[in-house]
C-alpha atoms as a PDB file:
ATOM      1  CA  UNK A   1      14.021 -10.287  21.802  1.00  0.00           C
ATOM      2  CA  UNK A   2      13.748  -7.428  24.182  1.00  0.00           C
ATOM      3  CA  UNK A   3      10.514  -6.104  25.569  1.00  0.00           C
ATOM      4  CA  UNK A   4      11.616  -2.614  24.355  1.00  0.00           C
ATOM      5  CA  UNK A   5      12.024  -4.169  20.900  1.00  0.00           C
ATOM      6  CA  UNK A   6       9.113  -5.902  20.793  1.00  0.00           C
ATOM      7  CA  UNK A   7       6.832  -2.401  21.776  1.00  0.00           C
ATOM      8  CA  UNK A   8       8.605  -1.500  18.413  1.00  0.00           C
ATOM      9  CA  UNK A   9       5.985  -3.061  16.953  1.00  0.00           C
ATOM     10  CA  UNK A  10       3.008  -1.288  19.043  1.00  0.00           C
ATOM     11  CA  UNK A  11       5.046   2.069  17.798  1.00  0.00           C
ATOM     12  CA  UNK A  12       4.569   1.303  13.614  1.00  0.00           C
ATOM     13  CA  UNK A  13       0.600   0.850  14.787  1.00  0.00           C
ATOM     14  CA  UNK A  14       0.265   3.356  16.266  1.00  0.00           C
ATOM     15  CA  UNK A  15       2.076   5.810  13.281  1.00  0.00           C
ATOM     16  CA  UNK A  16      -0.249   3.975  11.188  1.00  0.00           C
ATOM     17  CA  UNK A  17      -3.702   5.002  12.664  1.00  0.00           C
ATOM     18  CA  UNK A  18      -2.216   8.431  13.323  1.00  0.00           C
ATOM     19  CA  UNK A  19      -1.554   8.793   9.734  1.00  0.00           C
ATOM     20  CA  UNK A  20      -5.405   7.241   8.778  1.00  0.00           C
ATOM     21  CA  UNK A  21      -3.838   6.284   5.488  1.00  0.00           C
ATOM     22  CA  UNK A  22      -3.977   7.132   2.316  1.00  0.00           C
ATOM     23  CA  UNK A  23      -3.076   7.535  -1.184  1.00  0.00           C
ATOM     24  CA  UNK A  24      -0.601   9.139  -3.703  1.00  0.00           C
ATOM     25  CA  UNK A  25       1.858  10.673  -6.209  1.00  0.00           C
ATOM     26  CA  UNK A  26       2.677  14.463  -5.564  1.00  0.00           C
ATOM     27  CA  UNK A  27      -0.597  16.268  -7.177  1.00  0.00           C
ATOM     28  CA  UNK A  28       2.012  18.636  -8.113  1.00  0.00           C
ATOM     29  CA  UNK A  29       3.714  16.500 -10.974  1.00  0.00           C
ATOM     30  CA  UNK A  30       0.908  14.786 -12.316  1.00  0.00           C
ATOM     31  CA  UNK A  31      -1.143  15.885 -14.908  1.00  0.00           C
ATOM     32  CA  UNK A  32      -4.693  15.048 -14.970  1.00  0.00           C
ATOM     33  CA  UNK A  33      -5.744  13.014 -18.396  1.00  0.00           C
ATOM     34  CA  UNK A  34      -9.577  12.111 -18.531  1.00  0.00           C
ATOM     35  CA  UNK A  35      -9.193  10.268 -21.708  1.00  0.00           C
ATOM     36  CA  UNK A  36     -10.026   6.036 -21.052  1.00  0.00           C
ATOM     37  CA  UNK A  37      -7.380   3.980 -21.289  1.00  0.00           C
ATOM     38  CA  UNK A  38      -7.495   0.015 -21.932  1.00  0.00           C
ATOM     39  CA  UNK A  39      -7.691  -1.889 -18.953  1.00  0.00           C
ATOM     40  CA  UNK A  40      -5.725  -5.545 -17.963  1.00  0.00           C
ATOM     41  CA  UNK A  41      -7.189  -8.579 -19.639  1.00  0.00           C
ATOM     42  CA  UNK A  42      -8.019 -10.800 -16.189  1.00  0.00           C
ATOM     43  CA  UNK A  43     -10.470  -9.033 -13.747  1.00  0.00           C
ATOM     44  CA  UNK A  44     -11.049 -10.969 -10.475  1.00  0.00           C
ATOM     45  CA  UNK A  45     -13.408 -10.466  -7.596  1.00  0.00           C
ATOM     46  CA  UNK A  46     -16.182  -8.539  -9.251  1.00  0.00           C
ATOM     47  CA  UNK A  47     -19.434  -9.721 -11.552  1.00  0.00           C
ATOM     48  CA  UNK A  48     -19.123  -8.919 -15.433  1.00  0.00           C
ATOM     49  CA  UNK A  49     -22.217  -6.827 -15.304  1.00  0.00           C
ATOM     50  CA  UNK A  50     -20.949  -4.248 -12.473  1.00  0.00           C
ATOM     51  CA  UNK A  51     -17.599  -3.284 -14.675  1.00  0.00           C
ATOM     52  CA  UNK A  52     -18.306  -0.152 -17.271  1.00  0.00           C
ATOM     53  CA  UNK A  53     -19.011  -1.490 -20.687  1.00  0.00           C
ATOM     54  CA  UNK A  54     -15.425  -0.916 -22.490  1.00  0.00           C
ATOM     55  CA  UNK A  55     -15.863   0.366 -26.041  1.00  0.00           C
ATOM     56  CA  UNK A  56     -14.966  -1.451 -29.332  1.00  0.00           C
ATOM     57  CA  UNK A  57     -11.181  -0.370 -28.233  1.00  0.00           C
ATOM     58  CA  UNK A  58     -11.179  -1.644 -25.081  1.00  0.00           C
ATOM     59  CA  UNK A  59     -11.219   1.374 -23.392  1.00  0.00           C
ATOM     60  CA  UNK A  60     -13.528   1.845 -19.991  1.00  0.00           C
ATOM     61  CA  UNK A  61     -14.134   5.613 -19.005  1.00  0.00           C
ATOM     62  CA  UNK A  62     -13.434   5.928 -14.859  1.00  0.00           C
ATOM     63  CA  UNK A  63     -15.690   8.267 -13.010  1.00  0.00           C
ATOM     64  CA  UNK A  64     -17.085   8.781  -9.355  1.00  0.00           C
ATOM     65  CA  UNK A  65     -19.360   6.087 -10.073  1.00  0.00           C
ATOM     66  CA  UNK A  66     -17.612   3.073 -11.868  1.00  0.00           C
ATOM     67  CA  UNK A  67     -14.414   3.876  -9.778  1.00  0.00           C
ATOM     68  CA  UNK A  68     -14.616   1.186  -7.325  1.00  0.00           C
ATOM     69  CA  UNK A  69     -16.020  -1.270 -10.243  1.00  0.00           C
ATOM     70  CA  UNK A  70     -13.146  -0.344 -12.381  1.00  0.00           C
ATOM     71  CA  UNK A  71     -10.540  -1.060  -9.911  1.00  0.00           C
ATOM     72  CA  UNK A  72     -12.121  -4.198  -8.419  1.00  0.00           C
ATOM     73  CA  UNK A  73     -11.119  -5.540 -12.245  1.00  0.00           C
ATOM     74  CA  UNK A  74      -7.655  -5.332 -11.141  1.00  0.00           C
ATOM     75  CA  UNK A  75      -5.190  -7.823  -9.391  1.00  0.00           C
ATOM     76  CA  UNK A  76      -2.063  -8.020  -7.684  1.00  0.00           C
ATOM     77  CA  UNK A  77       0.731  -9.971  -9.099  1.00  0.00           C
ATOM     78  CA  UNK A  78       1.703 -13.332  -7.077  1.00  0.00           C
ATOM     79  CA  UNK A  79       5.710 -11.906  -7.030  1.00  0.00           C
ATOM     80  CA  UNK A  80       7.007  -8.823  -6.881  1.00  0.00           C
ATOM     81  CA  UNK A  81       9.393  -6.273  -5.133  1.00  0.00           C
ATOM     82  CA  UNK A  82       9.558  -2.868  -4.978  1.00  0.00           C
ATOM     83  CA  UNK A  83      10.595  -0.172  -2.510  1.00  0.00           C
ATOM     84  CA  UNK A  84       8.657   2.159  -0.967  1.00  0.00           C
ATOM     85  CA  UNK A  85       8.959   5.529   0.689  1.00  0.00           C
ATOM     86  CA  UNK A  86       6.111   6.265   3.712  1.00  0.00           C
ATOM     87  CA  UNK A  87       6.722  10.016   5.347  1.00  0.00           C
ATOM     88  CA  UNK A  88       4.339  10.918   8.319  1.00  0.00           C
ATOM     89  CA  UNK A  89       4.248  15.135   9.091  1.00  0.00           C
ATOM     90  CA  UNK A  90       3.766  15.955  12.794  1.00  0.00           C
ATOM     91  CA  UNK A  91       3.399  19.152  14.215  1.00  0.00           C
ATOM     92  CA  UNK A  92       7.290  19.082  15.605  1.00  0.00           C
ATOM     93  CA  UNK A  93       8.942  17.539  12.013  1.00  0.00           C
ATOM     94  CA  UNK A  94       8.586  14.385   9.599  1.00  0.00           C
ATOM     95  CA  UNK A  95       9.237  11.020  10.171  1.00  0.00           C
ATOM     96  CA  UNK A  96      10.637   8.892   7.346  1.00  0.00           C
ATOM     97  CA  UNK A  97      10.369   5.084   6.642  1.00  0.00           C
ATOM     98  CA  UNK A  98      12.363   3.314   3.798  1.00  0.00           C
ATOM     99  CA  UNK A  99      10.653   0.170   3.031  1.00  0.00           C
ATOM    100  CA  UNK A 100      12.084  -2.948   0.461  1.00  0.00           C
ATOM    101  CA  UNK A 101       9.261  -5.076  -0.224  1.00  0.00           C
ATOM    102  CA  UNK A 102       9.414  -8.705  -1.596  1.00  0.00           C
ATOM    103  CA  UNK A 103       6.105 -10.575  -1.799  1.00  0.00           C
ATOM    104  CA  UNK A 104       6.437 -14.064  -2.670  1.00  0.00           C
ATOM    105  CA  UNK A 105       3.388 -16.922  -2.926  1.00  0.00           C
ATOM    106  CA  UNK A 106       1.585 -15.287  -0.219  1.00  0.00           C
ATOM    107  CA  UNK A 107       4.482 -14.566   1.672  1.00  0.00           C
ATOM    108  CA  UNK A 108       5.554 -10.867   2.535  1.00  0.00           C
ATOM    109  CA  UNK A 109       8.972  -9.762   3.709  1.00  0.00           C
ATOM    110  CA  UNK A 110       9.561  -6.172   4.756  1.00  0.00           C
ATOM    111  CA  UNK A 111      12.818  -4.409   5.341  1.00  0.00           C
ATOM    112  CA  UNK A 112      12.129  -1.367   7.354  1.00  0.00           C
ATOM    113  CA  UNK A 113      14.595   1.240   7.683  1.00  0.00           C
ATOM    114  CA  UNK A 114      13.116   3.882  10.464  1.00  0.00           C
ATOM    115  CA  UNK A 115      14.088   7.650  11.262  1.00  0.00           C
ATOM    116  CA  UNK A 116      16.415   5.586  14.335  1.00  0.00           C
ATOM    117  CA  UNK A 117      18.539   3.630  11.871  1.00  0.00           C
ATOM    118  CA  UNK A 118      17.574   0.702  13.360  1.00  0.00           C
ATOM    119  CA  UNK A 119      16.675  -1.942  10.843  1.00  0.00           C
ATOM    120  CA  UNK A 120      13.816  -3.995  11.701  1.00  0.00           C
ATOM    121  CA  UNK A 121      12.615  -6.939   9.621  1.00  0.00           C
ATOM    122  CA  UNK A 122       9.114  -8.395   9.799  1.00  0.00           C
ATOM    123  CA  UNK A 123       7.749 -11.546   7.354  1.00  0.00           C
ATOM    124  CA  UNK A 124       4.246 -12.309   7.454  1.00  0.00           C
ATOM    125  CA  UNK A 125       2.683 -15.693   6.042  1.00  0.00           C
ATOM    126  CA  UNK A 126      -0.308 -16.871   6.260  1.00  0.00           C
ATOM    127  CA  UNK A 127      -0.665 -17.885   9.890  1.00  0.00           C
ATOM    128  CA  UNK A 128       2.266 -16.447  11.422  1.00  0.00           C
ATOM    129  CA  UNK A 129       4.275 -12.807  12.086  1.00  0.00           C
ATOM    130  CA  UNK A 130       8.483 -12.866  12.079  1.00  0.00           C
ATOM    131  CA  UNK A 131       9.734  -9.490  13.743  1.00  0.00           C
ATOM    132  CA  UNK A 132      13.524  -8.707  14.149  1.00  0.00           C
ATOM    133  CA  UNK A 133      15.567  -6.089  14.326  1.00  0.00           C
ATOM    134  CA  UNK A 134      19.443  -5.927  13.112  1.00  0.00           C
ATOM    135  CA  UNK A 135      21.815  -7.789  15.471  1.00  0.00           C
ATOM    136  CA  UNK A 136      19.334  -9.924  16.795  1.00  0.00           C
ATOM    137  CA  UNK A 137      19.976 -14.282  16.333  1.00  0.00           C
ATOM    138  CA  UNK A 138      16.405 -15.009  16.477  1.00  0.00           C
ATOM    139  CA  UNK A 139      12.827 -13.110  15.492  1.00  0.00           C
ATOM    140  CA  UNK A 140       9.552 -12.872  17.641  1.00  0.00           C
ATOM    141  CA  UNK A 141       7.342 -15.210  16.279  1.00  0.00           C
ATOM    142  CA  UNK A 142       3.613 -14.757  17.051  1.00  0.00           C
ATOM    143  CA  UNK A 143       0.507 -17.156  15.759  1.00  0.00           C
ATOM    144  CA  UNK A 144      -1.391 -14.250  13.732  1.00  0.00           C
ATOM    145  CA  UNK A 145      -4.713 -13.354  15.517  1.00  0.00           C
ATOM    146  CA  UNK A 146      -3.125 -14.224  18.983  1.00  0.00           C
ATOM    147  CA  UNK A 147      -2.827 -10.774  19.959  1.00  0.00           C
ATOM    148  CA  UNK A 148      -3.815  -7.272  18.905  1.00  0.00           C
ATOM    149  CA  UNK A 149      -0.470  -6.322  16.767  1.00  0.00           C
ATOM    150  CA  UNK A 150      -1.346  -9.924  14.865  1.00  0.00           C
ATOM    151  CA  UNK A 151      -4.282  -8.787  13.690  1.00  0.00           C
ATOM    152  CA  UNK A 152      -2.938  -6.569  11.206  1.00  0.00           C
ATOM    153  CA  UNK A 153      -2.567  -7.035   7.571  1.00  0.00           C
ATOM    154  CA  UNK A 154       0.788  -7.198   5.793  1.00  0.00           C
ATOM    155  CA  UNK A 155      -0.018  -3.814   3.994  1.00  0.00           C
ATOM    156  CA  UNK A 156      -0.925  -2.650   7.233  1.00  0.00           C
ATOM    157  CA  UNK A 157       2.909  -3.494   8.742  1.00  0.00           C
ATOM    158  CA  UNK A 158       4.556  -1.903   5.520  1.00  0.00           C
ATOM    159  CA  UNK A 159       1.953   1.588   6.266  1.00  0.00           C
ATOM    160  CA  UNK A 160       1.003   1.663   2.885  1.00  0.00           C
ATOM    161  CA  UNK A 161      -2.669   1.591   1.268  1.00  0.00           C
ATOM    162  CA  UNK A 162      -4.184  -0.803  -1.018  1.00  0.00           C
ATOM    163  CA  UNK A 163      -6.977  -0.883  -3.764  1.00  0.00           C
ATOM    164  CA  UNK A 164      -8.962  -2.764  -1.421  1.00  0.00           C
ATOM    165  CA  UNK A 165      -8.930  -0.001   0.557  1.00  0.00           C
ATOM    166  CA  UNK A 166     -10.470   1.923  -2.190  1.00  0.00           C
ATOM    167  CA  UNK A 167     -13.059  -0.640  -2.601  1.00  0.00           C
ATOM    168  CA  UNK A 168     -13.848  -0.463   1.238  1.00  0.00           C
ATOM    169  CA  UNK A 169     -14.956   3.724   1.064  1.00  0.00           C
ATOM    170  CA  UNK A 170     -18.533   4.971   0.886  1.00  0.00           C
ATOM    171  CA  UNK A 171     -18.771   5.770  -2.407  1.00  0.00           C
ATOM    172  CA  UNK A 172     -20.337   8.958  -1.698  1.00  0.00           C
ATOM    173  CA  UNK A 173     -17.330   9.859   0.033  1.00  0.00           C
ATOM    174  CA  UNK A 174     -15.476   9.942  -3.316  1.00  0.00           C
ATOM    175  CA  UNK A 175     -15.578  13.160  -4.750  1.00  0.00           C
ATOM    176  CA  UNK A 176     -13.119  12.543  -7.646  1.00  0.00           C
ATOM    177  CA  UNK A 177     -12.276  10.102  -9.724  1.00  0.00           C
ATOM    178  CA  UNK A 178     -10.518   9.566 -13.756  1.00  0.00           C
ATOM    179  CA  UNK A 179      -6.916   8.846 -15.079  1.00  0.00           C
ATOM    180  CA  UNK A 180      -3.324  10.490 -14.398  1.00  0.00           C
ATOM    181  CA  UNK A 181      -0.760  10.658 -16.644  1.00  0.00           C
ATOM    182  CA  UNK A 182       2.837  10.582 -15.151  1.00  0.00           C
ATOM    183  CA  UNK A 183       5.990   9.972 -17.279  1.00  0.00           C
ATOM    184  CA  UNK A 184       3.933   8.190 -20.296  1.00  0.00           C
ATOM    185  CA  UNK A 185       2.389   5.624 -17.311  1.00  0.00           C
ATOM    186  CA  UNK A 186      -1.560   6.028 -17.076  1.00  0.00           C
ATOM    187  CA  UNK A 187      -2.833   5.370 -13.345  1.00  0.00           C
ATOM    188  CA  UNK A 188      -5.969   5.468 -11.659  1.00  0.00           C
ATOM    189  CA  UNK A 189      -6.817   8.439  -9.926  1.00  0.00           C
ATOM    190  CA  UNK A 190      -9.649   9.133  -6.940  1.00  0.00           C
ATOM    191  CA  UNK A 191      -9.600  11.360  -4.243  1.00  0.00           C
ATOM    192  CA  UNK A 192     -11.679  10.360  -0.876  1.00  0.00           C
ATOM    193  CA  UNK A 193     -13.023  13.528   1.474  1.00  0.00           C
ATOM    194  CA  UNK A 194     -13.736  12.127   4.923  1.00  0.00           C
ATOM    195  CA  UNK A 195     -16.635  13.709   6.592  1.00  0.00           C
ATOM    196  CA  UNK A 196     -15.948  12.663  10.086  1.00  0.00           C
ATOM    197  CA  UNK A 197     -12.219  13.632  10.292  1.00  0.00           C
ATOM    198  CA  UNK A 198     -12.454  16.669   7.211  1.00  0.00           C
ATOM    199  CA  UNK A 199      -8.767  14.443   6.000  1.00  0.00           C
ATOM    200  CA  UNK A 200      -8.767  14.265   1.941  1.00  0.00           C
ATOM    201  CA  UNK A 201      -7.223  11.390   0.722  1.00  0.00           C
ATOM    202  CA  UNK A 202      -5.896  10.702  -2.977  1.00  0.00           C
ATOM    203  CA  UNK A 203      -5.313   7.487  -4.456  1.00  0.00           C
ATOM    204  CA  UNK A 204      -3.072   6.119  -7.764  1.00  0.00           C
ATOM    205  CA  UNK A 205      -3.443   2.930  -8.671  1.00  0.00           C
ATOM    206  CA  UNK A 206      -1.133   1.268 -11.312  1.00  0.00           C
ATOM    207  CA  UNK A 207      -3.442  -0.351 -14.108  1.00  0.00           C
ATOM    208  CA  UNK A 208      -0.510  -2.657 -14.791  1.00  0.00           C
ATOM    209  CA  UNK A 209       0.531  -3.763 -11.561  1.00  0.00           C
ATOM    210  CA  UNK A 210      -2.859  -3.196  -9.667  1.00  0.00           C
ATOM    211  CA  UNK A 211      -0.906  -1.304  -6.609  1.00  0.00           C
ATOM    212  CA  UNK A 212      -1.365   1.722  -5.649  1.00  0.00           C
ATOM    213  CA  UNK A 213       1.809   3.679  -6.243  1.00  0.00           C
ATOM    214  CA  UNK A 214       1.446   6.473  -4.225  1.00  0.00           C
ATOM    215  CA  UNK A 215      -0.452   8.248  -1.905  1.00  0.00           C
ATOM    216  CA  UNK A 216      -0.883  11.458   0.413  1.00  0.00           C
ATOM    217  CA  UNK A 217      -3.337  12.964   2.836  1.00  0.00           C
ATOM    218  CA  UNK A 218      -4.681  16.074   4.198  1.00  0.00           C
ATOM    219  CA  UNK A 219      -5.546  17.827   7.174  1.00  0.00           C
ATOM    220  CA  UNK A 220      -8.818  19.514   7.519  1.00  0.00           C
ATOM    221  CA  UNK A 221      -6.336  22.835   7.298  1.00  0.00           C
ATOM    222  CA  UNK A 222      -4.486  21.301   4.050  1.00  0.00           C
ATOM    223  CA  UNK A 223      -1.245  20.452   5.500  1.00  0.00           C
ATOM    224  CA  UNK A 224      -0.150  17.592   4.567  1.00  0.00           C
ATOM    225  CA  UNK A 225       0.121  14.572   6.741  1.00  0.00           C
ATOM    226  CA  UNK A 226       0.985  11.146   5.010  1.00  0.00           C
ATOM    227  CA  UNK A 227       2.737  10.559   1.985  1.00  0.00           C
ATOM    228  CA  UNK A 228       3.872   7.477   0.463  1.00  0.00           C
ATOM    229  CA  UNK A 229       5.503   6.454  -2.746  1.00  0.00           C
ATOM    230  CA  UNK A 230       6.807   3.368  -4.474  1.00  0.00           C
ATOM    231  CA  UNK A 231       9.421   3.285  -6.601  1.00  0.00           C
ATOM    232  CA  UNK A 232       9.649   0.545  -9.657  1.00  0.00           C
ATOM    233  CA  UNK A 233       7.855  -2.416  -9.145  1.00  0.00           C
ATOM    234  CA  UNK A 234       9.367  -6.224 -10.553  1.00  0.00           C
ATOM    235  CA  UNK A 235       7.104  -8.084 -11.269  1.00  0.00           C
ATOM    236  CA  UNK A 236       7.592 -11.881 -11.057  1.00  0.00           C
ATOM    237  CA  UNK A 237      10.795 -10.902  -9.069  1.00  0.00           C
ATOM    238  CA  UNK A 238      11.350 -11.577  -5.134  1.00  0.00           C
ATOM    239  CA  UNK A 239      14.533 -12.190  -3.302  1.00  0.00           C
ATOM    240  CA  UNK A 240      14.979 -15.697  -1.841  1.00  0.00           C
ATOM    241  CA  UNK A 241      17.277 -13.614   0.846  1.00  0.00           C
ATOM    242  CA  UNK A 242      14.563 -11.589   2.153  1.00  0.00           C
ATOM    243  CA  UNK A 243      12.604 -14.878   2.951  1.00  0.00           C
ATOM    244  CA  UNK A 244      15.404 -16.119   5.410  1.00  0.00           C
ATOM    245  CA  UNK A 245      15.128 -15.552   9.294  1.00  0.00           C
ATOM    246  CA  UNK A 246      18.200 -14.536  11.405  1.00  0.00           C
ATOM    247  CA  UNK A 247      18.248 -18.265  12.821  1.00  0.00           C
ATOM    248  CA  UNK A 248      18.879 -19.409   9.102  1.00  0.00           C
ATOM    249  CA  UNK A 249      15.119 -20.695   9.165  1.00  0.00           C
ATOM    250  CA  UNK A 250      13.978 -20.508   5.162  1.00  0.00           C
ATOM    251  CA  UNK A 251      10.172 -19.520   4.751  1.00  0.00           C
ATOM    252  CA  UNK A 252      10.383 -19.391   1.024  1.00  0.00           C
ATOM    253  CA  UNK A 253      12.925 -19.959  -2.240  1.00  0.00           C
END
């Protein structure tokens, strides 16, 4: 692979941090339900007596304070694939990233498809990064933690934001929090005001899938600068074709 391919990679970092992301669905077609909803059956990664009690219907109410309790009851499933949508607003236009996602036992394999046209494909396993672009008969293969652009996550590479990122804000930085109802789907709602960069960031997290489906930011002005959303997710589903390196290498089926 080329040197000017491989700084590819140093130029999806460095739209990341620019965009400081964020989360969610268009405030404008959503409509704000504070009603509690039932919640999945299997929490992970959080002690029984830190979730809201649920009443005798199963329901737990969400607020500012049990926000970050409520959502650590959630989990990702093992499989999926979905495709996502990232947009990042400069000053001079937008930039637009189409994104197919297959996640597979740990595994995650991203089709990228940048404002250039140039696919690029990147897997990430446990231990190791794949980066390609189209046309090429072999990927860059770096040992992850080697160098700087290993140290990122695989939601990191796909510019997206994450529940755990949720979990990871000062929770008096959270200035609203409760349920959104969007096409009959219920999602978790909370909105995040930094106080060092004046950015407000939203966040929708599917109760179903436990990924967030969306997400935007703001400017200290109010212009928007990040904006990301997922189309439908299939669970249990991942492509055995995504998993496949351009050297005919198989890293999952």
């Amino acid at each position: 692979m080329s040197l000017g391919r491989i700084l590819g990679i140093t130029v999806f970092g460095v739209l990341v941090i620019a965009a400081v992301i964020v989360a969610v669905l268009v405030t404008s077609i959503f409509v704000r339900d504070n009603d509690p909803i039932p919640l999945p059956q299997t929490p992970v990664s959080i002690e029984p007596s830190e979730v809201p009690e649920a009443n005798p219907q199963g329901l737990v109410e969400v607020t500012v304070d049990t926000i970050q309790a409520v959502v650590s009851s959630l989990s990702r499933p093992e499989n999926y694939r979905r495709d996502v949508v990232v947009e990042i607003y400069w000053d001079y236009g937008l930039a637009s990233f189409n994104i197919s996602i297959n996640v597979a036992d740990g595994i995650t394999s991203l089709q990228i498809l940048p404002p250039t046209g140039l696919e690029k494909w990147i897997i990430v396993t446990s231990d190791t990064l794949y980066v390609w672009y189209r046309g090429d008969r072999t990927p860059y293969v770096g040992a992850l933690g080697s160098q700087v652009e290993e140290h990122r996550t695989a939601d990191e590479w796909q510019m997206i934001v994450t529940y755990e990122d949720l979990l990871n804000l000062d929770k008096d930085e959270i200035v609203d929090a409760g349920y959104i109802l969007f096409d009959d789907v219920d999602y978790i709602f909370a909105q995040h005001l930094s106080p060092l960069l004046g950015y407000t960031r939203k966040y929708y997290v599917s109760i179903d899938i436990g990924l967030v489906t969306s997400a935007e930011e703001y400017d200290e002005s109010g212009a928007l600068v990040y904006l990301m959303t997922a189309g439908e997710c299939f669970v249990g589903e991942a492509d055995p074709a995504a998993f496949i390196l351009p050297d005919g290498m198989v890293l999952w089926d």
